[in-house]
Protein backbone atom coordinates (compact mmCIF):
# COMPACT_ATOMS: atom_id res chain seq x y z
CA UNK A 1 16.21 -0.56 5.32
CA UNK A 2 15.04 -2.58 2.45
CA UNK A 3 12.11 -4.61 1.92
CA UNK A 4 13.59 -7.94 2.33
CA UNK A 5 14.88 -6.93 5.48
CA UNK A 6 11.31 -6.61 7.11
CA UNK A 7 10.25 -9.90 9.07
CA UNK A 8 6.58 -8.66 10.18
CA UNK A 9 3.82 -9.05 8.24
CA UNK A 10 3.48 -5.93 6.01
CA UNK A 11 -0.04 -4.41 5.85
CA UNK A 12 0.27 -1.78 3.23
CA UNK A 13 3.05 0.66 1.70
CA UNK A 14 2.75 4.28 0.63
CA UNK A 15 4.69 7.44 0.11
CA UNK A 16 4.55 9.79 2.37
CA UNK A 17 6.08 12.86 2.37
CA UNK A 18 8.44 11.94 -0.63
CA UNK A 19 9.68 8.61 1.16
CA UNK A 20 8.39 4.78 0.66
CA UNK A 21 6.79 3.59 4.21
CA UNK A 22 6.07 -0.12 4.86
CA UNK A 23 3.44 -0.15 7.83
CA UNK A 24 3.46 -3.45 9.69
CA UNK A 25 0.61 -3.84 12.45
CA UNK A 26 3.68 -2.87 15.34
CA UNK A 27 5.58 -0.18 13.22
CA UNK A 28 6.47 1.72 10.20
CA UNK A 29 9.70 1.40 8.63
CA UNK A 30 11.23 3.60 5.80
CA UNK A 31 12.34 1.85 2.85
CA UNK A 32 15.37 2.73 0.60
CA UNK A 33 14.53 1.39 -3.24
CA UNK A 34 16.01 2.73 -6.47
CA UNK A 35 13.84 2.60 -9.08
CA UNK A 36 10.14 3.49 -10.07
CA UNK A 37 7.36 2.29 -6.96
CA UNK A 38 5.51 0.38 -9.08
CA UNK A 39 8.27 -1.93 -9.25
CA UNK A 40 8.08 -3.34 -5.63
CA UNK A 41 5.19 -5.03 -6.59
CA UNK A 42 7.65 -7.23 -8.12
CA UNK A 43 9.23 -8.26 -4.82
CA UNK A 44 5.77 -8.96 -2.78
CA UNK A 45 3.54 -12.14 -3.00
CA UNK A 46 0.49 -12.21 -5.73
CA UNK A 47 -1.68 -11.18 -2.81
CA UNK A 48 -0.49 -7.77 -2.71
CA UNK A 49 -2.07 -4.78 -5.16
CA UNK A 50 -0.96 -1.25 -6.76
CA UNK A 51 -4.53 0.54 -5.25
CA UNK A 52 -3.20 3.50 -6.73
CA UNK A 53 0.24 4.95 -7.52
CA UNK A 54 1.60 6.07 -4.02
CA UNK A 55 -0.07 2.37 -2.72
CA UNK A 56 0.66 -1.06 -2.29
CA UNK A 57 -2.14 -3.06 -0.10
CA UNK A 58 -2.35 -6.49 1.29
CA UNK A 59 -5.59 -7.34 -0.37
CA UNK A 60 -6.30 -10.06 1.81
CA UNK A 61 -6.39 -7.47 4.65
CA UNK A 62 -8.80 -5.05 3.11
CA UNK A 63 -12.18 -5.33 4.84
CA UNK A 64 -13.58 -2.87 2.65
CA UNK A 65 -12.73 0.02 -0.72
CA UNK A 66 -14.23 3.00 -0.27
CA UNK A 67 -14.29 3.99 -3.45
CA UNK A 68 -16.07 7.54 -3.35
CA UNK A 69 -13.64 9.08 -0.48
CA UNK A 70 -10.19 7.18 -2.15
CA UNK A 71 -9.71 4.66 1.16
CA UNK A 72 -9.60 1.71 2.07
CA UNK A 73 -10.15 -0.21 5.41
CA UNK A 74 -8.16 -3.11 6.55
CA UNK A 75 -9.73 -5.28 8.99
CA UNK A 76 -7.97 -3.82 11.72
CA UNK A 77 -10.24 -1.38 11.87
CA UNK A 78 -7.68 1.34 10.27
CA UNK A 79 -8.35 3.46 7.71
CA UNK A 80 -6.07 4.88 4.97
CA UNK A 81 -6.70 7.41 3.11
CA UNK A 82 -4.85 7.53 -0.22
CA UNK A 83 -2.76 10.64 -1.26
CA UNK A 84 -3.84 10.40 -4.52
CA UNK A 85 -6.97 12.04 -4.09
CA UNK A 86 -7.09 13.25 -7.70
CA UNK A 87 -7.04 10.06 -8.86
CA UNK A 88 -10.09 7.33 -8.38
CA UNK A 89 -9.01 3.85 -6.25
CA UNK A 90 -11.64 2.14 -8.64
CA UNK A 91 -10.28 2.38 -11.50
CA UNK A 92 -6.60 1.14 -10.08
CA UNK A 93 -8.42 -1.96 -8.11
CA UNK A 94 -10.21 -2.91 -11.20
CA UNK A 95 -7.31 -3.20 -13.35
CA UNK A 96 -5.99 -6.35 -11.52
């Protein structure tokens, strides 16, 4: 599936296990994308934010950053827990 082809809202994207996951509020799909991740920033609206390298967030659906424990919050009530823990969420929120 590619990105284009999802019609929910998309909440956040990540790599897990080696493949690109777009979670929607109702369900996950698995995208196919050639190319570096970074780059499907280029196909999302403004609104939308590299948090760190294996994430892409809705910003406007963050309720909070957690920037100690490398999460974030959305106002669902989930939480998501980066991969990345080696790397600080701070420092990739702050450059944009």
């Amino acid at each position: 599936m590619k990105l284009v082809d999802i019609k929910e809202k998309i909440q956040y994207i990540e790599i897990e296990k080696g493949k690109i996951v777009a979670h929607t509020e109702k369900k996950n799909y698995r995208i196919s994308h050639r190319g570096k991740f970074k780059t499907l920033l280029s196909e999302l609206p403004d609104n939308y934010k590299m948090c760190s390298f294996d994430c892409i967030v809705d910003d406007n659906l963050v309720k909070e950053y957690d920037f100690i424990g490398n999460s974030f919050t959305l106002k669902t009530g989930e939480k998501v827990e980066l991969l990345a823990k080696s790397y600080n969420l701070r420092d990739y929120f702050l450059k944009y």
